[in-house]
C-alpha atoms as a PDB file:
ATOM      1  CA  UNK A   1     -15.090   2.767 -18.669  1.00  0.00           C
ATOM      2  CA  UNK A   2     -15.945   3.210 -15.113  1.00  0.00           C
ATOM      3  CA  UNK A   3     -16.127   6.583 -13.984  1.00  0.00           C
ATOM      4  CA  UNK A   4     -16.196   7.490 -10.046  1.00  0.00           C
ATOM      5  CA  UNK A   5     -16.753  10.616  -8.530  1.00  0.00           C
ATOM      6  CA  UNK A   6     -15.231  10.449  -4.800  1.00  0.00           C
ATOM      7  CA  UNK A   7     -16.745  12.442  -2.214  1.00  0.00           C
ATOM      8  CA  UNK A   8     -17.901  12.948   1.770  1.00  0.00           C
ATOM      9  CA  UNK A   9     -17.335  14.635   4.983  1.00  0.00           C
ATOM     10  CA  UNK A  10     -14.006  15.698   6.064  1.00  0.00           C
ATOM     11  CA  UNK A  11     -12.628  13.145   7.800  1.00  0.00           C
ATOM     12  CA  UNK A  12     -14.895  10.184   6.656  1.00  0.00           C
ATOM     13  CA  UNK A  13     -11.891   8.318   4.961  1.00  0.00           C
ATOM     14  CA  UNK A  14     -11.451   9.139   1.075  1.00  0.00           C
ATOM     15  CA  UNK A  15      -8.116   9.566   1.347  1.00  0.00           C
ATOM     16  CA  UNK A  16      -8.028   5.709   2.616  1.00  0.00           C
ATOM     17  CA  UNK A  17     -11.096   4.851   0.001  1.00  0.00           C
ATOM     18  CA  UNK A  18      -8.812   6.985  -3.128  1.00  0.00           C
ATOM     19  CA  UNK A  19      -5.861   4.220  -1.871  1.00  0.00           C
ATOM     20  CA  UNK A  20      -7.791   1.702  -2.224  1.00  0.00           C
ATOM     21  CA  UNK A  21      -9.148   2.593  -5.230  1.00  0.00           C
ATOM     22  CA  UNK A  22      -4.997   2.663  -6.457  1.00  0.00           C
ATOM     23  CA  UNK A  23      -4.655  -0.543  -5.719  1.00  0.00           C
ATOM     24  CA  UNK A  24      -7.218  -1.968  -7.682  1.00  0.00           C
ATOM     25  CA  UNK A  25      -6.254   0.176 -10.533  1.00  0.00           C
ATOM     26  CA  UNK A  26      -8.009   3.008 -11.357  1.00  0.00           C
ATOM     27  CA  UNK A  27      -6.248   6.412 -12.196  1.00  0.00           C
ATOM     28  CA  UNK A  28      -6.783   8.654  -9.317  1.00  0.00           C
ATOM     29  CA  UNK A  29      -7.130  12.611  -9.403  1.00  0.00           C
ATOM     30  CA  UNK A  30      -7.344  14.185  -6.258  1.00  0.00           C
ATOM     31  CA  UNK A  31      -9.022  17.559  -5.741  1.00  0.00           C
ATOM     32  CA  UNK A  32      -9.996  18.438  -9.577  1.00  0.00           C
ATOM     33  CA  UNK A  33     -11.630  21.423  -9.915  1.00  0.00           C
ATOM     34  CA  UNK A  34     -15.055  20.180 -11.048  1.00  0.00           C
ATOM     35  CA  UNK A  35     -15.469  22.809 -13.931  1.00  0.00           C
ATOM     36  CA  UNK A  36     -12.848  20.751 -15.558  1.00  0.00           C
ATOM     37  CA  UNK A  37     -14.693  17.582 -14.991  1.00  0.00           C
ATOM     38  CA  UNK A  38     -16.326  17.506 -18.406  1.00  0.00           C
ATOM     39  CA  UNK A  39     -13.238  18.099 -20.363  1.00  0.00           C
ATOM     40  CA  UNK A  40     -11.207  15.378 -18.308  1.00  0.00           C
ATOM     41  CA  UNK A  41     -13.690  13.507 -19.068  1.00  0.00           C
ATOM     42  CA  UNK A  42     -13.611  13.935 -22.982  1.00  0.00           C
ATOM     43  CA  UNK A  43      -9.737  13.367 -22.480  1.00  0.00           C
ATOM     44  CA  UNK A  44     -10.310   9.932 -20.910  1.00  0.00           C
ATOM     45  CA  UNK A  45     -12.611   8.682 -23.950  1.00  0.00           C
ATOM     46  CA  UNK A  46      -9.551   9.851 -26.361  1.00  0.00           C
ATOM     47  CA  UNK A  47      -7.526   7.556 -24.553  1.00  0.00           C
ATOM     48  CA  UNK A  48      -9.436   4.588 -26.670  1.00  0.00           C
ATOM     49  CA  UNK A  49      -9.306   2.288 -23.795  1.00  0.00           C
ATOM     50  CA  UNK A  50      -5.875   2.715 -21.846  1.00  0.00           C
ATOM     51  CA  UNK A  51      -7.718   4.611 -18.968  1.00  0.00           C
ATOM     52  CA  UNK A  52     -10.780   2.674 -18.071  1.00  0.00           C
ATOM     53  CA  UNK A  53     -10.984   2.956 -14.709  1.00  0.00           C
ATOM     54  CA  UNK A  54     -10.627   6.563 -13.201  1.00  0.00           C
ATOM     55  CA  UNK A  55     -11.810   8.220 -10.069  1.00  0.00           C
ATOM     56  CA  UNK A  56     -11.788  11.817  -9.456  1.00  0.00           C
ATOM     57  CA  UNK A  57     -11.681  13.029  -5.493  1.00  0.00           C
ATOM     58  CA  UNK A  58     -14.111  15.690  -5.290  1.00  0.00           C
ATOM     59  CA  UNK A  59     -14.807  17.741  -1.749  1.00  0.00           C
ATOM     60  CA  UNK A  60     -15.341  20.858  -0.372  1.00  0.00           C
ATOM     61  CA  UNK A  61     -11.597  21.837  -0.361  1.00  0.00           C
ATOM     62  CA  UNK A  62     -12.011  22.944  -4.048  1.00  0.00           C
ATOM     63  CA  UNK A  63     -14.170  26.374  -2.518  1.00  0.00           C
ATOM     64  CA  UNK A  64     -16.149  28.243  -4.818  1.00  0.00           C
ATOM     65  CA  UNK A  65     -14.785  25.867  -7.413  1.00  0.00           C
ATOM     66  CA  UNK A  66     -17.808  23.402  -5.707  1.00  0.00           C
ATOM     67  CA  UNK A  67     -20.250  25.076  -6.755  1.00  0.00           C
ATOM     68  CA  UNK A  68     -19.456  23.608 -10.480  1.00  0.00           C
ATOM     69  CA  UNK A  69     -19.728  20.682  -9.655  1.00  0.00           C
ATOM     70  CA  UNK A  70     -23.963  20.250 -10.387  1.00  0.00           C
ATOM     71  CA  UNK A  71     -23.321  21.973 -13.533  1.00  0.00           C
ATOM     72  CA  UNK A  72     -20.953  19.663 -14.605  1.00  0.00           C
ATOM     73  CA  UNK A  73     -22.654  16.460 -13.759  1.00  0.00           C
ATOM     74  CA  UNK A  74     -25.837  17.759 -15.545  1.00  0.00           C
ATOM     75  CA  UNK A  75     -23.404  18.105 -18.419  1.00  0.00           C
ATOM     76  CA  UNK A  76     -22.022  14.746 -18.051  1.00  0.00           C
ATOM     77  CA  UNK A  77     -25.441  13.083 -17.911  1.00  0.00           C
ATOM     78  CA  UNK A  78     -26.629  15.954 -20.822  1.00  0.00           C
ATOM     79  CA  UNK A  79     -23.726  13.661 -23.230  1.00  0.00           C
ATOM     80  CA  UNK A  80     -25.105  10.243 -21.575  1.00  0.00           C
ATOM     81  CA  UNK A  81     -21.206   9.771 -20.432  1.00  0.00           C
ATOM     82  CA  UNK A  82     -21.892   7.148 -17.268  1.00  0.00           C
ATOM     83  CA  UNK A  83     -20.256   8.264 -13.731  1.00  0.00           C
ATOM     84  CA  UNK A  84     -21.317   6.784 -10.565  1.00  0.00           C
ATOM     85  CA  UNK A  85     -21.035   8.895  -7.018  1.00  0.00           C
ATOM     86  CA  UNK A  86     -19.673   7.347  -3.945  1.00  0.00           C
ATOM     87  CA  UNK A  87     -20.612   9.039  -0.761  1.00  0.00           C
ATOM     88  CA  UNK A  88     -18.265   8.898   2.210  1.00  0.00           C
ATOM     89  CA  UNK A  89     -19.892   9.640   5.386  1.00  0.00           C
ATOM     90  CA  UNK A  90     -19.541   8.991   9.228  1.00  0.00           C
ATOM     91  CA  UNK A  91     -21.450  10.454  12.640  1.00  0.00           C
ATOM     92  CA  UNK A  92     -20.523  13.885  14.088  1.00  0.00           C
ATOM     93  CA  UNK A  93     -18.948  11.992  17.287  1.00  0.00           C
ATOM     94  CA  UNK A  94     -16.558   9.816  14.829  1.00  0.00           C
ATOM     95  CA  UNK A  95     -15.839  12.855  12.659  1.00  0.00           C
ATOM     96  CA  UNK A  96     -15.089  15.250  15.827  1.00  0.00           C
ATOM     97  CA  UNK A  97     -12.592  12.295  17.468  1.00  0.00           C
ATOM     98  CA  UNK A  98     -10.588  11.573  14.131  1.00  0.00           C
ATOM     99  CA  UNK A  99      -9.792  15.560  13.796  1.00  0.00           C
ATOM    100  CA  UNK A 100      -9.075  15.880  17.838  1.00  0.00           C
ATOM    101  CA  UNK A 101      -6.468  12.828  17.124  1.00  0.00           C
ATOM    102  CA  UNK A 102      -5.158  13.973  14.230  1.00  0.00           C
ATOM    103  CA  UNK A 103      -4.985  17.497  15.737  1.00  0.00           C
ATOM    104  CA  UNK A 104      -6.570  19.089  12.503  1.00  0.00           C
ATOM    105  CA  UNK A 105      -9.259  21.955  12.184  1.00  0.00           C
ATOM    106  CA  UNK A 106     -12.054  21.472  10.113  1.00  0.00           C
ATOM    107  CA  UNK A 107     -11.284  23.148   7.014  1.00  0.00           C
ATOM    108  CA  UNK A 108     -14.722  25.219   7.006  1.00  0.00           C
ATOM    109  CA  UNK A 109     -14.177  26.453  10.499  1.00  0.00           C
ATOM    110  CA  UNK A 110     -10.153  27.024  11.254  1.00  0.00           C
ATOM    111  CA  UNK A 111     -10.833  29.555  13.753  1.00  0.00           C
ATOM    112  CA  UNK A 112     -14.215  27.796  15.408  1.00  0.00           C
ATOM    113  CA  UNK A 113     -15.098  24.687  16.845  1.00  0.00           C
ATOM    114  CA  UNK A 114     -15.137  21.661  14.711  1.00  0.00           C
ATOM    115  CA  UNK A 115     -18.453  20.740  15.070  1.00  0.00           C
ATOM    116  CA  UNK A 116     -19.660  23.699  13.319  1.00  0.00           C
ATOM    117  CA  UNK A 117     -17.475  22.952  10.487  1.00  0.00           C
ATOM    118  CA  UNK A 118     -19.139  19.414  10.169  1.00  0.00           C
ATOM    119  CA  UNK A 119     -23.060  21.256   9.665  1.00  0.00           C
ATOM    120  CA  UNK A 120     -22.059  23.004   7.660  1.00  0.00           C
ATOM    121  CA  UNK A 121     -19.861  20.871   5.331  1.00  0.00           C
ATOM    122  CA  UNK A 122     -22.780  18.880   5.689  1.00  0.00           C
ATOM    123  CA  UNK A 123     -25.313  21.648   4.346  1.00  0.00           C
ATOM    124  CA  UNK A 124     -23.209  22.010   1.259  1.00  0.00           C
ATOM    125  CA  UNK A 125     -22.935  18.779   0.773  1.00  0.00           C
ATOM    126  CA  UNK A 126     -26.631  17.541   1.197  1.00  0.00           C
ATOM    127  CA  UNK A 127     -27.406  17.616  -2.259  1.00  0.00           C
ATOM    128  CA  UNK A 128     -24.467  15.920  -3.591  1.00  0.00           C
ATOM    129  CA  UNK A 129     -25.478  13.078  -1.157  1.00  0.00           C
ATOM    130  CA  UNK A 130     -28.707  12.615  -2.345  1.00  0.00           C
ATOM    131  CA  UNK A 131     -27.518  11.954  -5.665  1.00  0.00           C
ATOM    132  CA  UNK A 132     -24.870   9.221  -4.159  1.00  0.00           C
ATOM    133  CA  UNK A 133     -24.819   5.647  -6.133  1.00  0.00           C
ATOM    134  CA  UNK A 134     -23.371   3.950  -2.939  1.00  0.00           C
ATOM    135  CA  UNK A 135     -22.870   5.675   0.343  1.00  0.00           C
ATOM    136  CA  UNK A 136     -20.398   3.990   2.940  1.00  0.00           C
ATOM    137  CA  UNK A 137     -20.662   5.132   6.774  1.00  0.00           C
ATOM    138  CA  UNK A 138     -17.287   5.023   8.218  1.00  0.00           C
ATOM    139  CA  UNK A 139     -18.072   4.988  11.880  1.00  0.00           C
ATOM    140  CA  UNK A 140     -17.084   1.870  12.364  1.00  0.00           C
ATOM    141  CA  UNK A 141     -14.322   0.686  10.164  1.00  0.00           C
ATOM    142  CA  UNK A 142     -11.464   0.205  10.572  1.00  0.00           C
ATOM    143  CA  UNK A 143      -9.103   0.923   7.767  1.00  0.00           C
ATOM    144  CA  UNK A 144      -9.257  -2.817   6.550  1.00  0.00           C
ATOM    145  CA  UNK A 145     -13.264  -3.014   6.955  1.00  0.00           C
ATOM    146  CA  UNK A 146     -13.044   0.184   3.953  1.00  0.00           C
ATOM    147  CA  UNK A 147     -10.743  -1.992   2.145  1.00  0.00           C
ATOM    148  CA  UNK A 148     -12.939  -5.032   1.893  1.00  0.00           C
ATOM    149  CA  UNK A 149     -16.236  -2.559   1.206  1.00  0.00           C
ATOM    150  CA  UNK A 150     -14.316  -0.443  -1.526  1.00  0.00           C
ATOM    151  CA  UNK A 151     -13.163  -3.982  -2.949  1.00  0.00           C
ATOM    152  CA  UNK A 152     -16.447  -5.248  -2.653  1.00  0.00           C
ATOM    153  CA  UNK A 153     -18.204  -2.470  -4.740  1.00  0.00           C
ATOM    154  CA  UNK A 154     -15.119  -1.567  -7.276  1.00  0.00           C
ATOM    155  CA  UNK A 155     -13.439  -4.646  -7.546  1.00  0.00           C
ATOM    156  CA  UNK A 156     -12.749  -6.443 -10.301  1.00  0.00           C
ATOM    157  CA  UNK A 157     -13.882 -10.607 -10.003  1.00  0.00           C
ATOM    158  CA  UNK A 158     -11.520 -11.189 -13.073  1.00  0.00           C
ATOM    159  CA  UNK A 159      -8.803  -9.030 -11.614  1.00  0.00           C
ATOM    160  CA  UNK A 160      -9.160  -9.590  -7.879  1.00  0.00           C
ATOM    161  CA  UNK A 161      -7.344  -7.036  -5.005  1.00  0.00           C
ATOM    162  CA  UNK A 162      -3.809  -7.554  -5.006  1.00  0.00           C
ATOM    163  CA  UNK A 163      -2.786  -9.975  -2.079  1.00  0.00           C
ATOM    164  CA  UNK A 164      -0.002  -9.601   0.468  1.00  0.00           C
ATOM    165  CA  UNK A 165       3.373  -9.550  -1.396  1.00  0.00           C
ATOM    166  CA  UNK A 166       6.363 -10.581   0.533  1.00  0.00           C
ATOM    167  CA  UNK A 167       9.766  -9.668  -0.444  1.00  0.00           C
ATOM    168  CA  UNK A 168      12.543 -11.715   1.365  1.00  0.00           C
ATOM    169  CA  UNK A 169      15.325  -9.247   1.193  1.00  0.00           C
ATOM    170  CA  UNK A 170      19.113 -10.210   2.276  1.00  0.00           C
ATOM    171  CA  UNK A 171      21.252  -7.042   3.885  1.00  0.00           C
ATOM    172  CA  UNK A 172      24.956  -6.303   5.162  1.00  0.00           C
ATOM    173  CA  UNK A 173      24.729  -4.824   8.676  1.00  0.00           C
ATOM    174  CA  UNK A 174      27.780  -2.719   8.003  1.00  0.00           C
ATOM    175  CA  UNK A 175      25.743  -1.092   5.027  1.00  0.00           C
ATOM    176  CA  UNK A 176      22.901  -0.376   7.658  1.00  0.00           C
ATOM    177  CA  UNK A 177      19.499  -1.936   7.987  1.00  0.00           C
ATOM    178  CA  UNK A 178      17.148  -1.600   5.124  1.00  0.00           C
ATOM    179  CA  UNK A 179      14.756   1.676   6.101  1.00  0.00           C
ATOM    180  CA  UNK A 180      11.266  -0.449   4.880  1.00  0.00           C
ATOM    181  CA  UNK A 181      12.048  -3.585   6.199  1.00  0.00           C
ATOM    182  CA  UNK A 182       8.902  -4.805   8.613  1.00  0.00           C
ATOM    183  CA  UNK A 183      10.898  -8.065  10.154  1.00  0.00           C
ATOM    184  CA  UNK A 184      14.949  -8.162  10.423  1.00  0.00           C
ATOM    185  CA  UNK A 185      16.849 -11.067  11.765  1.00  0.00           C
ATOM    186  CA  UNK A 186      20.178 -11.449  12.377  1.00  0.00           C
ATOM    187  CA  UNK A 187      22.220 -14.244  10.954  1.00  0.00           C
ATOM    188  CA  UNK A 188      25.566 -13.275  12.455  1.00  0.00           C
ATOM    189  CA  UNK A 189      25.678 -16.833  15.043  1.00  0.00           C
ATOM    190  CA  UNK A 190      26.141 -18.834  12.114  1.00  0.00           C
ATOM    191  CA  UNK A 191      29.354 -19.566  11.176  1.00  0.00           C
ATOM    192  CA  UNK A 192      31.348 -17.605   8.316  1.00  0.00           C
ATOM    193  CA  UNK A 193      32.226 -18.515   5.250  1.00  0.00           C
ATOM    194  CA  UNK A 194      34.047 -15.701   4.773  1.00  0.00           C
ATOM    195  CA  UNK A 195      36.901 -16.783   6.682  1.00  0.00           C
ATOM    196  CA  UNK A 196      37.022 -20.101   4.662  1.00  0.00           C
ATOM    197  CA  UNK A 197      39.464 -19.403   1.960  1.00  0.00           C
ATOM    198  CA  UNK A 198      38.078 -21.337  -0.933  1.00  0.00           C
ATOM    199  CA  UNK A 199      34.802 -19.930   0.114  1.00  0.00           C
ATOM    200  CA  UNK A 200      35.774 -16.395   0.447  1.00  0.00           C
ATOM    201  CA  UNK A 201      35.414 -15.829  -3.430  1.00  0.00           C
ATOM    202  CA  UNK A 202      31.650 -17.017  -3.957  1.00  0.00           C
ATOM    203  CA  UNK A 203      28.667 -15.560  -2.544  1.00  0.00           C
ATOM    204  CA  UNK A 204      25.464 -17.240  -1.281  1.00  0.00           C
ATOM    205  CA  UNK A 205      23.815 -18.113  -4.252  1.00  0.00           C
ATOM    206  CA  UNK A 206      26.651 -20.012  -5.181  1.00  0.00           C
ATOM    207  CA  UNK A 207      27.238 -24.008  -4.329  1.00  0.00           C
ATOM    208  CA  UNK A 208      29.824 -24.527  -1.809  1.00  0.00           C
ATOM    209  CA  UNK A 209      28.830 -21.542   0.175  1.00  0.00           C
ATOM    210  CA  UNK A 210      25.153 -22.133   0.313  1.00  0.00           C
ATOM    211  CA  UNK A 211      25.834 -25.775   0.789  1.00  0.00           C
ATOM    212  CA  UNK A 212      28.152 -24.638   3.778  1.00  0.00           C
ATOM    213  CA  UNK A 213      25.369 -22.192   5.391  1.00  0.00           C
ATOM    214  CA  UNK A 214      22.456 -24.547   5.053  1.00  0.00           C
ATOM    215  CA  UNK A 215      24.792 -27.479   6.445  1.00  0.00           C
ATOM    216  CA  UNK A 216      25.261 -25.814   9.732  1.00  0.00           C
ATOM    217  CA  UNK A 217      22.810 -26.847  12.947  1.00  0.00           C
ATOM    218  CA  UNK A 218      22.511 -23.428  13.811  1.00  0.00           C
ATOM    219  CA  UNK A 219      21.294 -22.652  10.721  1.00  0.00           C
ATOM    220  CA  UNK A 220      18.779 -25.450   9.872  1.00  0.00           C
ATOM    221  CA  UNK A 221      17.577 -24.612  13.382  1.00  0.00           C
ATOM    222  CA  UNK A 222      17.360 -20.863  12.650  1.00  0.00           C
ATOM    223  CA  UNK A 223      15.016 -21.590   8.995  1.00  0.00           C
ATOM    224  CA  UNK A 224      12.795 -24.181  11.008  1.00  0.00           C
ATOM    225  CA  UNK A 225      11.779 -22.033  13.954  1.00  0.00           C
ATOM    226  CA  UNK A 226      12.116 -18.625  11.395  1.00  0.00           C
ATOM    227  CA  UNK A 227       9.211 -20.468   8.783  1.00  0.00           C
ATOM    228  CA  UNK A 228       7.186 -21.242  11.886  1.00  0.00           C
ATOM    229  CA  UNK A 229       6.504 -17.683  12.774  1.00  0.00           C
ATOM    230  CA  UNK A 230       6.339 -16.408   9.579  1.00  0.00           C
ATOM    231  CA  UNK A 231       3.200 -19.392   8.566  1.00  0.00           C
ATOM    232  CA  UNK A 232       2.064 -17.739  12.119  1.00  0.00           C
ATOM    233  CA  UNK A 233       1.897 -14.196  10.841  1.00  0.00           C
ATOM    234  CA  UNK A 234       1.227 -13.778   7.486  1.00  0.00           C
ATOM    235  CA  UNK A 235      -2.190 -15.113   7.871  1.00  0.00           C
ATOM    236  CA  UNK A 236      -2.364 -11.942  10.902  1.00  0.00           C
ATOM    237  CA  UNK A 237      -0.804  -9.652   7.879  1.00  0.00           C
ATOM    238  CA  UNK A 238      -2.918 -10.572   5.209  1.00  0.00           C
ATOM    239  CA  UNK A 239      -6.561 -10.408   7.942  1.00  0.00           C
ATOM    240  CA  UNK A 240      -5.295  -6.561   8.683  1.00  0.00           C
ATOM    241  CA  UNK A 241      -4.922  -5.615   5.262  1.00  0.00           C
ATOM    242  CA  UNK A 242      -1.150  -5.596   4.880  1.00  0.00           C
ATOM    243  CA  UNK A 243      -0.271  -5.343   1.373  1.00  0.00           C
ATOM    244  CA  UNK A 244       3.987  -5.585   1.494  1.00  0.00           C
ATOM    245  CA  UNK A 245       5.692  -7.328   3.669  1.00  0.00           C
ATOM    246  CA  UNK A 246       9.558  -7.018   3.887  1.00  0.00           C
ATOM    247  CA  UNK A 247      11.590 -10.057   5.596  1.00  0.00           C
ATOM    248  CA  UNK A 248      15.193  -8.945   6.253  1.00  0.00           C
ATOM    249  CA  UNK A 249      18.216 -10.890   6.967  1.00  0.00           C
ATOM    250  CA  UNK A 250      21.537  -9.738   7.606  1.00  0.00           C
ATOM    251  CA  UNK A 251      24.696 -10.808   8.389  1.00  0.00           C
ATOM    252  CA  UNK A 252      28.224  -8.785   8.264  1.00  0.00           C
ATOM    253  CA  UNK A 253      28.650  -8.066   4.569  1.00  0.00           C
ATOM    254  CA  UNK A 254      24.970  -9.078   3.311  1.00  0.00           C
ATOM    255  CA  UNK A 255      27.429 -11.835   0.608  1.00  0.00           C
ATOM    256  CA  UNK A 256      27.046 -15.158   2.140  1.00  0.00           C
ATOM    257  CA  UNK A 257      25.009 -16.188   4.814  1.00  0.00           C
ATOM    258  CA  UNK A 258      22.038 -13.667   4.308  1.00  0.00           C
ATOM    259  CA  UNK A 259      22.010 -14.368   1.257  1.00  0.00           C
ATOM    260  CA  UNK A 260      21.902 -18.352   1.544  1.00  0.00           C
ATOM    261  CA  UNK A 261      19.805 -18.346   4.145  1.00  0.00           C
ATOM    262  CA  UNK A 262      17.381 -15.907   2.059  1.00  0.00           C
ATOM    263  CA  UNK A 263      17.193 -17.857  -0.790  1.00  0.00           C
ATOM    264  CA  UNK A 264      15.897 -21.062   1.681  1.00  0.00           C
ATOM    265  CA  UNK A 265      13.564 -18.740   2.930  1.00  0.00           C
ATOM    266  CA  UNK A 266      12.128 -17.713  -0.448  1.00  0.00           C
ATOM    267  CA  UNK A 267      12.134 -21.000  -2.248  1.00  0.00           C
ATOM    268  CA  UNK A 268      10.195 -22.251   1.000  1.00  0.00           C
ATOM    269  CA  UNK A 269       7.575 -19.855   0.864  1.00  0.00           C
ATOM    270  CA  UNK A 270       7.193 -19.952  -2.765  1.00  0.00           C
ATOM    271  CA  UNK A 271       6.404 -23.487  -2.541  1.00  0.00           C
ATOM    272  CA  UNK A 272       3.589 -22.750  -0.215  1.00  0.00           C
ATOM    273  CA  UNK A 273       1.848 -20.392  -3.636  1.00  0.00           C
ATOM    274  CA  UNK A 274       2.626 -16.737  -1.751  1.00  0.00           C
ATOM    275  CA  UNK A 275       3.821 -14.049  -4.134  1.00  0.00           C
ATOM    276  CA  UNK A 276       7.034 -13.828  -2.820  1.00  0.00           C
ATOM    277  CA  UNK A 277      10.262 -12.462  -4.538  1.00  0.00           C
ATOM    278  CA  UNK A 278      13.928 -12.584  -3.307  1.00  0.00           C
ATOM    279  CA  UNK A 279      16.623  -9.718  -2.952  1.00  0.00           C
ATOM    280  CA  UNK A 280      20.251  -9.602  -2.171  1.00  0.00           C
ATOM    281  CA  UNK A 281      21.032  -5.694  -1.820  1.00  0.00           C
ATOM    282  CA  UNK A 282      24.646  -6.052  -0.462  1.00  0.00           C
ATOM    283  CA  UNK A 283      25.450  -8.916  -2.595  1.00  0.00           C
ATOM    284  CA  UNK A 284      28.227  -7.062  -4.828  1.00  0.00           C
ATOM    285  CA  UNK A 285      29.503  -4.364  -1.992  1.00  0.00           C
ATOM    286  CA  UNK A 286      31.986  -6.615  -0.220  1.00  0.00           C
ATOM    287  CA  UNK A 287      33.797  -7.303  -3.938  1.00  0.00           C
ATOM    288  CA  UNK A 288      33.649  -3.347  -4.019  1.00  0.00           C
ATOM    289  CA  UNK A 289      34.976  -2.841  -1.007  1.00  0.00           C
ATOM    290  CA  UNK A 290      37.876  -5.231  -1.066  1.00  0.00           C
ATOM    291  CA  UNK A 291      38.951  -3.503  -4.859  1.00  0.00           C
ATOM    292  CA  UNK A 292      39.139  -0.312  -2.989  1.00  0.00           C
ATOM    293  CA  UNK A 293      41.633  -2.000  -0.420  1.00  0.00           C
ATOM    294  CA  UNK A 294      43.654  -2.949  -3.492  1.00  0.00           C
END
């Protein structure tokens, strides 16, 4: 079992590091007293192997609850249970920007300047430093350079950091656009095959209507030029450390041409190896909607 303790400066980015940490699987507790350290321990062991990977957010937030912490690492070690520390640190003129910008006081000086909060956060937490297994200065990361260092020294080689997943997602305009979507286009030029009486009845992922969809010029020019950008960006995605990505298209209803046109999309990028998936969230509203007109 690997066993981390997470800790560091306010404001050095264990929040970030704990997500990170998600993602590659582990089983995250933030802010744990550190008394009960030892006992969550003990409980982790009794799993018999379905928690092997946990990591336990540790900082001065806890109070006089820190001041356990020592007694239960000695413990810890006192048992010969293995835990490693991970240090998160960063320069006073880093730490003092990120709380200016995210308008926060440091929490061991809320009625002073932040700068004295960071010596002496950084008193307290000398020892605990000194005792690090790996140390990361944030100073100059970027929230993807943590991602590729926490991956780095916590990843798994057998199990590697879950790549960009892209979910092609077809939508009815009149039901709204979906909330998470990161790209939406709009498939309303194309012509309807709602309108077409023998067509009315299916939906996109059926024959005659995807057939009809995919025939049109508008639409084999809208899937040419629409694959283009997305081979352009998902390279961009993946290099910033994008883990979702949401591709919407909508037409009227979200029954036939979103939903053809989706599918074209999806089968073309799955071709290409991405882990993509396909969607249709308005797919059965329409039939709803024309029952209720009954």
């Amino acid at each position: 079992m690997r066993f981390i303790i997470v800790t560091g400066l306010s404001g050095a980015g264990k929040t970030e590091a704990t997500r990170s940490l998600e993602d590659m699987g582990y089983f995250c507790v933030d802010n744990l007293p550190p008394k009960l350290i030892p006992k969550f321990a003990e409980a982790c062991v009794q799993s018999q192997g379905k928690i092997d990977k946990v990591a336990l957010v540790i900082d001065i937030r806890g109070g006089i609850f820190f001041d356990d912490l020592f007694e239960s690492l000695n413990y810890l070690k006192a048992q010969e249970f293995k835990y490693e520390i991970l240090f998160l640190d960063a320069s006073d003129e880093v730490l003092v920007k990120r709380f200016k910008e995210s308008r926060r006081s440091h929490p061991l000086a809320p009625g002073s300047r932040i700068i004295t909060g960071i010596n002496e956060e950084r008193k307290k937490l000398r020892e605990v430093k000194d005792r690090a297994d790996i140390i990361i200065d944030t100073s100059k990361y970027a929230i993807k350079d943590l991602r590729e260092e926490m991956s780095k020294n916590y990843g798994n080689a057998k199990q590697p950091e879950k790549d960009l997943s892209i979910t092609v997602l077809s939508f009815g305009f009149k039901y709204g656009i979906p909330v998470d979507a990161d790209l939406v286009f709009d498939v309303r030029f194309i012509p309807n095959p709602f309108y077409i009486p023998k067509l009315k009845p299916f939906s996109g992922n059926d024959e005659p209507v995807r057939d009809y969809v995919l025939a049109q010029e508008e639409t084999k020019g809208f899937i040419k030029r629409t694959d283009d950008l997305l081979e352009f960006l998902i390279p961009y995605y993946k290099k910033e450390g994008k883990r979702q990505l949401i591709v919407s298209v909508g037409c009227t209803g979200g029954r036939h041409r979103s939903v053809a046109i989706a599918n074209s999309l999806y089968e073309t990028l799955a071709k290409r190896n991405y882990s993509v998936s396909v969607e249709h969230r308005d797919i059965r509203e329409d039939v709803h909607q024309g029952a209720k007109k009954l």
